[in-house]
N, C-alpha and C. Protein backbone atom coordinates (compact mmCIF):
# COMPACT_ATOMS: atom_id res chain seq x y z
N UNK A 1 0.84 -1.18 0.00
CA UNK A 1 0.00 0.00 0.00
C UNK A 1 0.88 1.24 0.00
N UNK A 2 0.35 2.40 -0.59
CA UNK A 2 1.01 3.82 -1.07
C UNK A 2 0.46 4.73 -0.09
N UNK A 3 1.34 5.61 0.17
CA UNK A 3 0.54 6.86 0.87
C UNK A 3 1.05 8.14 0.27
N UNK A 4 0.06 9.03 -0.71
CA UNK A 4 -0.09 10.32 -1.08
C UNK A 4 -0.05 11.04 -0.28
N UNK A 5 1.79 11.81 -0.38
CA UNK A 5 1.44 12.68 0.58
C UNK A 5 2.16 14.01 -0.61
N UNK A 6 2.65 15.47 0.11
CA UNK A 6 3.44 16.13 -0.14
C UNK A 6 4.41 16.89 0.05
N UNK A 7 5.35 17.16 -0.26
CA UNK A 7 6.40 18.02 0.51
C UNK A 7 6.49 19.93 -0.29
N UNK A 8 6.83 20.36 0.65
CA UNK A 8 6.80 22.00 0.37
C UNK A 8 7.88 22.24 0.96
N UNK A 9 8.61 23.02 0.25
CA UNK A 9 9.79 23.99 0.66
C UNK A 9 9.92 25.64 -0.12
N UNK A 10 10.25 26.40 0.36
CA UNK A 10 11.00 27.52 -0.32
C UNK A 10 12.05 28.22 0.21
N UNK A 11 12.88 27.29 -0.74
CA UNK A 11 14.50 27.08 -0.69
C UNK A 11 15.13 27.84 -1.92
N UNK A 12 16.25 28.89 -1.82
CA UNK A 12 16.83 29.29 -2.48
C UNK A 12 17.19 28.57 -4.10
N UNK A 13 16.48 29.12 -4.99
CA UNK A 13 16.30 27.80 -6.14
C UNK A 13 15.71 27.49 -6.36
N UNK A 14 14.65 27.12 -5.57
CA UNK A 14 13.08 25.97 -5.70
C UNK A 14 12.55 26.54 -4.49
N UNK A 15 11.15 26.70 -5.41
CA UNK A 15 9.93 26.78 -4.73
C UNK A 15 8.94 26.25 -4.80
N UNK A 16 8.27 25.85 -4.04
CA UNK A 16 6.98 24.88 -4.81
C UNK A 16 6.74 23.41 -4.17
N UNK A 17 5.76 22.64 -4.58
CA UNK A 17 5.01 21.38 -3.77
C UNK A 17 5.31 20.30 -5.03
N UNK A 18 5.91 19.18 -3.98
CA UNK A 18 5.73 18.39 -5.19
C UNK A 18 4.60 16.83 -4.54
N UNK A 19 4.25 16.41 -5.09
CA UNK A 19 3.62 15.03 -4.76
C UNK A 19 4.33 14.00 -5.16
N UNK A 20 3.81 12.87 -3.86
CA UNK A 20 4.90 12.13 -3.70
C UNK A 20 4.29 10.78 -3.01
N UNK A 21 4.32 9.77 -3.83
CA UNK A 21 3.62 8.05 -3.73
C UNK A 21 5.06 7.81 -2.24
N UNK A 22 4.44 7.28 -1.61
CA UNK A 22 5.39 6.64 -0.66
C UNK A 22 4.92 5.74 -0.05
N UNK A 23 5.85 4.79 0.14
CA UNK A 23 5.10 3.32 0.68
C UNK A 23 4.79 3.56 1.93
N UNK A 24 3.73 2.52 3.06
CA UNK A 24 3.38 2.81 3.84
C UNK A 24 4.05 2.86 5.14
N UNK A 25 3.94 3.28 6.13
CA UNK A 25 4.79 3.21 7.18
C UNK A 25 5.88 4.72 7.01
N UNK A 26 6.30 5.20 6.25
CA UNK A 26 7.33 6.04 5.36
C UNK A 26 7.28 7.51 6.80
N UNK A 27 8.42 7.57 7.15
CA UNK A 27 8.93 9.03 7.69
C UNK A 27 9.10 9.72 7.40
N UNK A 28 9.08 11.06 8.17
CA UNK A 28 9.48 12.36 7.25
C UNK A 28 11.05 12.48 6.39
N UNK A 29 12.12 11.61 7.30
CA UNK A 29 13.34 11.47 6.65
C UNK A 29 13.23 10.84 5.20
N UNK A 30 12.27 10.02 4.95
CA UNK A 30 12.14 9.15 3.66
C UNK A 30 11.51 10.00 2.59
N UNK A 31 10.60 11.25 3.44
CA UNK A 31 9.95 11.84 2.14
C UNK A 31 10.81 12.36 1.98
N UNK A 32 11.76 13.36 2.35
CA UNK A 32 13.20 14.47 2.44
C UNK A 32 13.76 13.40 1.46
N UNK A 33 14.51 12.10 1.51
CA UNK A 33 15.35 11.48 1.01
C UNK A 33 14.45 11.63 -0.68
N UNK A 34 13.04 11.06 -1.08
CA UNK A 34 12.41 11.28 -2.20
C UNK A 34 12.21 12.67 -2.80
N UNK A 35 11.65 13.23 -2.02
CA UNK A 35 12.24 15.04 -2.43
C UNK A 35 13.32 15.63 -2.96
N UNK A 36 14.40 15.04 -2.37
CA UNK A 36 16.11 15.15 -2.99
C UNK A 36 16.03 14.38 -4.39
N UNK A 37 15.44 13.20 -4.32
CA UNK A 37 15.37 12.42 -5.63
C UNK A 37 14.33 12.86 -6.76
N UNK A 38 13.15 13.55 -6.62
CA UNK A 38 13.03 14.11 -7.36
C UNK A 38 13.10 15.64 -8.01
N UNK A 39 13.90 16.43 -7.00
CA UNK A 39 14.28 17.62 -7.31
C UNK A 39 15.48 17.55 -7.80
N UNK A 40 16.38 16.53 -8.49
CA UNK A 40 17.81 16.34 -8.61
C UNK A 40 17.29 15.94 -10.46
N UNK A 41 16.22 15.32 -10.19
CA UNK A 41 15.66 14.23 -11.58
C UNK A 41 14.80 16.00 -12.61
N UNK A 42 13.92 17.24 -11.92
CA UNK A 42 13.63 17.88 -12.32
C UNK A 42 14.80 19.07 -12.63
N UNK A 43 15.30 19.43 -11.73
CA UNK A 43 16.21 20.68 -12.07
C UNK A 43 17.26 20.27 -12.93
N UNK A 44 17.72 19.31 -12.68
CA UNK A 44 18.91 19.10 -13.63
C UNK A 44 20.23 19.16 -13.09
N UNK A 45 20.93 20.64 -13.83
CA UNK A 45 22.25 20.69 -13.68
C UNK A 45 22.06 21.74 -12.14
N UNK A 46 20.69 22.81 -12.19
CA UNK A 46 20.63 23.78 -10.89
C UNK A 46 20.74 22.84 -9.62
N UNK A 47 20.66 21.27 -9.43
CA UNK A 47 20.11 20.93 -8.71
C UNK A 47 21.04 20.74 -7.87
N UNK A 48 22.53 21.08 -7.97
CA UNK A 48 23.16 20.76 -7.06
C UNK A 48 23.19 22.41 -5.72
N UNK A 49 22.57 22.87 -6.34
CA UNK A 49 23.06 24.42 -5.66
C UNK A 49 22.07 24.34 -4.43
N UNK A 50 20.62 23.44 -5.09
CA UNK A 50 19.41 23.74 -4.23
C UNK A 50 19.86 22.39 -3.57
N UNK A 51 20.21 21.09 -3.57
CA UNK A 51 20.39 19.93 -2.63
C UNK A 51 21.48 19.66 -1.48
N UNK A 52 22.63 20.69 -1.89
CA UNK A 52 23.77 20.99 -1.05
C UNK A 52 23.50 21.79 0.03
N UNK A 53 22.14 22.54 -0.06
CA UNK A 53 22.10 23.40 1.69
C UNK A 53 21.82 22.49 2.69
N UNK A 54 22.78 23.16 3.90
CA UNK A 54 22.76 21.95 5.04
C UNK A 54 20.80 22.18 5.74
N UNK A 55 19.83 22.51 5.24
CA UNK A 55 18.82 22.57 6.04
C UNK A 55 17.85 21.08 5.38
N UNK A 56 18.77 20.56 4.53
CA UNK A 56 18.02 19.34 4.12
C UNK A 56 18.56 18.26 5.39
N UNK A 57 19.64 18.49 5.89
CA UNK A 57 20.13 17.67 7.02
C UNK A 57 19.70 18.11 8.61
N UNK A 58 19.89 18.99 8.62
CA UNK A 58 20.04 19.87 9.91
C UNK A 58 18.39 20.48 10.33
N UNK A 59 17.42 21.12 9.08
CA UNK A 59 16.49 21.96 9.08
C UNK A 59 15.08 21.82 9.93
N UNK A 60 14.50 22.52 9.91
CA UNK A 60 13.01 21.82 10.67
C UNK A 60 11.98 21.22 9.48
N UNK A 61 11.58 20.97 10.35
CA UNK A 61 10.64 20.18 9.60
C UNK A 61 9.20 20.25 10.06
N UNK A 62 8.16 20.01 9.31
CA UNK A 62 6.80 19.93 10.12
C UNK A 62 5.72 19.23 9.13
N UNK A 63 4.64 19.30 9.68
CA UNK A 63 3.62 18.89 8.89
C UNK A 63 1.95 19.66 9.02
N UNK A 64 2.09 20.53 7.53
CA UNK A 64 0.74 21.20 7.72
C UNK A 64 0.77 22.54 9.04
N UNK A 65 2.40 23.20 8.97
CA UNK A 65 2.94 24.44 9.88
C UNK A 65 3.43 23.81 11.42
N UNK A 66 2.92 22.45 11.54
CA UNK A 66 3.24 21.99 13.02
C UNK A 66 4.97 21.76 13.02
N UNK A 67 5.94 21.81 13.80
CA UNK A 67 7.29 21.03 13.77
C UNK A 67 7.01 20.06 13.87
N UNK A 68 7.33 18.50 13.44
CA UNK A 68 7.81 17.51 14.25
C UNK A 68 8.95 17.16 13.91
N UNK A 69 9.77 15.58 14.78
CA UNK A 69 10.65 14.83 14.62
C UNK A 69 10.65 14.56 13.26
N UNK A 70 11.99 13.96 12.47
CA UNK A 70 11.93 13.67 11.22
C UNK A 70 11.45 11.83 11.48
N UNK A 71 11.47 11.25 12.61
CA UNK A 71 11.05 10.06 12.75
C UNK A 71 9.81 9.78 12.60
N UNK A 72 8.89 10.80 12.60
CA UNK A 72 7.23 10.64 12.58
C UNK A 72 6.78 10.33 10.89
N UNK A 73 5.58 9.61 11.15
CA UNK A 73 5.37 8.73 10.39
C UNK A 73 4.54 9.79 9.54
N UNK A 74 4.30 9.69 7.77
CA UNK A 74 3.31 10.20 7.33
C UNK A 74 1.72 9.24 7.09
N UNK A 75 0.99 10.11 6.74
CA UNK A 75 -0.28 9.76 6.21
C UNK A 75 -0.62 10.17 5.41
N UNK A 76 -1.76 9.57 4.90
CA UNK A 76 -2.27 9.89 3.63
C UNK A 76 -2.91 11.46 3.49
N UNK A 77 -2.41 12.50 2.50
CA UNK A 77 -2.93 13.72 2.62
C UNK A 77 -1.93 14.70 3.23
N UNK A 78 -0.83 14.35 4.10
CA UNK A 78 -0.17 15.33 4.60
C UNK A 78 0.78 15.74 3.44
N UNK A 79 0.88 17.43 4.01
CA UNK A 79 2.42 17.99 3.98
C UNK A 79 3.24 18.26 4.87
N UNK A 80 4.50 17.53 4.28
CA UNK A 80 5.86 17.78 4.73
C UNK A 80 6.35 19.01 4.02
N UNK A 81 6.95 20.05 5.40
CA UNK A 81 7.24 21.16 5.14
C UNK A 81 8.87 21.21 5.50
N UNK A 82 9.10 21.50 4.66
CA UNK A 82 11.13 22.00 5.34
C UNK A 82 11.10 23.56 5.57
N UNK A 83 11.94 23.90 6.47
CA UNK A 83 11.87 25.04 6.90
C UNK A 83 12.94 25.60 7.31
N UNK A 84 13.56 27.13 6.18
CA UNK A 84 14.37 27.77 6.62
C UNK A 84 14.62 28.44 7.68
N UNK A 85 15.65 28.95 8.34
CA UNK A 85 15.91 29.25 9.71
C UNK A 85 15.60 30.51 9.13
N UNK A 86 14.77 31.93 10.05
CA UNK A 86 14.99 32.99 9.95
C UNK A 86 16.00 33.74 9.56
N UNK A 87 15.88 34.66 9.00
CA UNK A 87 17.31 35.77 8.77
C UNK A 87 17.49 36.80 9.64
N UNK A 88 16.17 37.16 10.46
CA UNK A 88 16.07 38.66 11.12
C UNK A 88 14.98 37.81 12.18
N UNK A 89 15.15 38.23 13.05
CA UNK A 89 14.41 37.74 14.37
C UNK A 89 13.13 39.15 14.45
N UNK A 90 11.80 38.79 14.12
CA UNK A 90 11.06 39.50 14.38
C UNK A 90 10.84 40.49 15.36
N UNK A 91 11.12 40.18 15.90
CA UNK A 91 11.13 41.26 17.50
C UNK A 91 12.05 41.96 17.02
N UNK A 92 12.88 41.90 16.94
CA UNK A 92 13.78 43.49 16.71
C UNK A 92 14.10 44.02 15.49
N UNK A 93 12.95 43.56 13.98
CA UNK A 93 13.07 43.87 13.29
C UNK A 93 11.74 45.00 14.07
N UNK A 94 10.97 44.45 14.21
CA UNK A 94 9.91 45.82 15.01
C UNK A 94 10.37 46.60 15.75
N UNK A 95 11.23 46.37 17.30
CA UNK A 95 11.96 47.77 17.23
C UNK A 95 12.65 48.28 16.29
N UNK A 96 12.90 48.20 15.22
CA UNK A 96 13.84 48.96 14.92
C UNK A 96 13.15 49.31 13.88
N UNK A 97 11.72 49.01 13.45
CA UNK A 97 10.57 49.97 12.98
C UNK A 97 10.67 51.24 13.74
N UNK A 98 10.39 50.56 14.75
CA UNK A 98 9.61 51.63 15.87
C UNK A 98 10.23 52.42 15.98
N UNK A 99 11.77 52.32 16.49
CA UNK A 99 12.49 53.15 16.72
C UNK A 99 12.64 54.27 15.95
N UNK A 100 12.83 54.09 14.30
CA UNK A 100 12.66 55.07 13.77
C UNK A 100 11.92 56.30 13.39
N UNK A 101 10.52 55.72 13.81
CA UNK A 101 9.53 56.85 14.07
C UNK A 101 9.47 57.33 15.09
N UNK A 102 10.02 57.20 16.48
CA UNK A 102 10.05 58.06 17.44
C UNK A 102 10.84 59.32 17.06
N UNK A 103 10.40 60.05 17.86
CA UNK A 103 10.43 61.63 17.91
C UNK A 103 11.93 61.73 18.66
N UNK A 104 12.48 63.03 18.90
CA UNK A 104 13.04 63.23 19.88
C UNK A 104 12.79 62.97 21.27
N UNK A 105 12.04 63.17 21.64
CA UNK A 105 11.44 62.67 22.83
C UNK A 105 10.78 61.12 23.54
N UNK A 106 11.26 60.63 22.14
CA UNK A 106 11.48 59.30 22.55
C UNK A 106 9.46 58.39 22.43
N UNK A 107 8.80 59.66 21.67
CA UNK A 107 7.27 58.81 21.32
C UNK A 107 7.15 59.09 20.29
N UNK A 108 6.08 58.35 19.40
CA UNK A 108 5.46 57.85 18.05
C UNK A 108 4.77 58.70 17.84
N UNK A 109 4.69 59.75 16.70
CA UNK A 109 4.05 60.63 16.79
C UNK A 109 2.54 59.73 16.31
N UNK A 110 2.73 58.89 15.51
CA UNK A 110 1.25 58.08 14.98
C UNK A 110 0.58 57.59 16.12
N UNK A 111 0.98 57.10 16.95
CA UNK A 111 0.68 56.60 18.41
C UNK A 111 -0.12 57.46 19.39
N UNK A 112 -0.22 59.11 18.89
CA UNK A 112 -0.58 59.64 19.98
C UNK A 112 -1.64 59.90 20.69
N UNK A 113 -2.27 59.94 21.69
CA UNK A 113 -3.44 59.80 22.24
C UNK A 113 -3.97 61.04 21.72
N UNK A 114 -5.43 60.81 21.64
CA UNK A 114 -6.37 62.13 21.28
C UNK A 114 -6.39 63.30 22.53
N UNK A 115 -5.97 64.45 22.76
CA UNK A 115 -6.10 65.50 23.06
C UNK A 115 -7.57 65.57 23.94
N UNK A 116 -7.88 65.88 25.55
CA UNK A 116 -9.18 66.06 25.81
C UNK A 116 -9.46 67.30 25.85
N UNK A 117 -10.75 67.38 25.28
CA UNK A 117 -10.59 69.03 25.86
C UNK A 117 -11.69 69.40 26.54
């Protein structure tokens, strides 16, 4: 027996979902290992640029936005997601929004409370 599942990445090079027959019982490491095999069989000669990043070894992984282990089993219908590490840590890409719209005085002028009168 087969289990239809899919994998998603957007990886420097490749973007995009591919589908993917995998026998039953099959881990997330096995879909990663078929993913490599058929992104090597589609790209061609690009394919070494996109299969050489260490986040195919090292990376997270999940299914349908959740993380899991690469030991967990698929089912029929899921996606397997690989997942790049951030570049900029959200939080202080917002201060450093913020920061720039403060005033001299250290407040937002957009921020400011309505005036009572």
């Amino acid at each position: 027996m087969t289990v239809r599942c899919a994998f998603a990445a957007a990886l420097p090079g490749w973007q995009g979902e591919l589908t993917l027959e995998m026998p039953s019982g099959a881990d997330i490491e096995r879909v990663l290992l078929r993913a490599q095999d058929e992104l090597s069989h589609r790209l061609g000669a690009q394919a070494s640029a996109v299969l050489s990043l260490p986040v195919w070894q090292q990376g997270a992984v999940g299914i349908f936005g959740e993380i899991c282990e690469r030991s967990r089993k698929v089912a029929v219908g899921d996606r397997v997601e690989l997942y790049l590490p951030l570049k900029v840590d959200p939080k202080a890409a917002r201060r450093e929004r913020a920061q720039r719209n403060q005033t001299e005085k250290g407040r937002n002028p957009l921020s400011r409370k309505p005036s009572r009168a």
